[in-house]
Protein backbone atom coordinates (compact mmCIF):
# COMPACT_ATOMS: atom_id res chain seq x y z
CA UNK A 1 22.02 -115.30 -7.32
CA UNK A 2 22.40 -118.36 -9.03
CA UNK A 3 19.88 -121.34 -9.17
CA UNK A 4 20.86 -124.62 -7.50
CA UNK A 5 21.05 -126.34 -10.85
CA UNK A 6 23.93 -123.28 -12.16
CA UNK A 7 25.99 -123.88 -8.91
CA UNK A 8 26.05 -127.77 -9.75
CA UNK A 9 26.53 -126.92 -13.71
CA UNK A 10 29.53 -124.68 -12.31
CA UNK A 11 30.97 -126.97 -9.86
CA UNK A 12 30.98 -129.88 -12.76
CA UNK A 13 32.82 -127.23 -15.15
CA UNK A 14 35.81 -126.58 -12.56
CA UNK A 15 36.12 -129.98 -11.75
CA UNK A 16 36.30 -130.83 -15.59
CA UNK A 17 38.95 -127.58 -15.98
CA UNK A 18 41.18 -128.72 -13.01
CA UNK A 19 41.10 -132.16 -14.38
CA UNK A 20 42.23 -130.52 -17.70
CA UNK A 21 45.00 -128.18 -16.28
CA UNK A 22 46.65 -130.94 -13.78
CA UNK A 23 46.42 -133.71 -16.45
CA UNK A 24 50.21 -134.46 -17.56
CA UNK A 25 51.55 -132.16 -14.68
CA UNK A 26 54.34 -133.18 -12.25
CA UNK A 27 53.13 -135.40 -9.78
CA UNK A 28 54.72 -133.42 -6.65
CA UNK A 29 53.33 -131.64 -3.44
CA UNK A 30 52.79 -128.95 -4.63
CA UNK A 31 50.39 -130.10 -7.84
CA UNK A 32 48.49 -132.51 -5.28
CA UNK A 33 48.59 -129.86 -2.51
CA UNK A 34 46.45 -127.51 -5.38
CA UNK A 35 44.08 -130.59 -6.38
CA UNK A 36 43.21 -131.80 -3.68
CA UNK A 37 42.48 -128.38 -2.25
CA UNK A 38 40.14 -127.54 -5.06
CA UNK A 39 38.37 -131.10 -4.68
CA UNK A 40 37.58 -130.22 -1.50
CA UNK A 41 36.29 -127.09 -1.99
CA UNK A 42 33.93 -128.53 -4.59
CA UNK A 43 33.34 -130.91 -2.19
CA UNK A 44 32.51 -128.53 0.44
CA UNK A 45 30.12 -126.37 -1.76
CA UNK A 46 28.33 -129.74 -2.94
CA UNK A 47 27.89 -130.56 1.14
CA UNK A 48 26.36 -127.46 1.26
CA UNK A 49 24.15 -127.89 -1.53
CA UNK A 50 22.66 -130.98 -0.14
CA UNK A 51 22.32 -129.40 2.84
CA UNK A 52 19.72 -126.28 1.55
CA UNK A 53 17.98 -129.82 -0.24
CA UNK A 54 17.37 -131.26 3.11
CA UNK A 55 16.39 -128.43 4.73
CA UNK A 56 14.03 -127.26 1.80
CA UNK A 57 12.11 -130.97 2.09
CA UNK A 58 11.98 -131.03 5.93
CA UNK A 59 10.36 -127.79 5.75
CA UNK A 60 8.14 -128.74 3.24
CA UNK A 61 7.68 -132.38 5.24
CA UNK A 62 6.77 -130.07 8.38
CA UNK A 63 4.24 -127.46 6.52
CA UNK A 64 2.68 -130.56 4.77
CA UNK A 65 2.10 -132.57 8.04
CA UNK A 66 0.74 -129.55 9.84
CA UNK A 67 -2.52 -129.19 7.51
């Protein structure tokens, strides 16, 4: 399983590769169809990222305050 900090590392390499591969490309549905599909899948996985972050300090938050 991969460490918060890999999933972000990986997320920022696809975004810079899909950048890369649709620079130059026809601007037509299909091409914008694609990258905006991946963007939102990147930004789906970051959502979800933040998410476990939240969780992980309210839990923390909750175990501290209970002492």
């Amino acid at each position: 399983m991969k460490t918060t900090k890999e999933l972000l590392e990986a997320i920022a390499e696809d975004l810079k590769n899909d950048a890369e591969h649709f620079d130059g490309q026809a601007f037509n549905g299909r091409n914008v169809a694609e990258y905006f599909g991946r963007q939102g899948a990147a930004i789906a996985a970051l959502a979800s990222i933040v998410k476990s972050i939240l969780e992980q300090v309210n839990a923390n938050e909750e175990r501290t305050m209970h002492r």
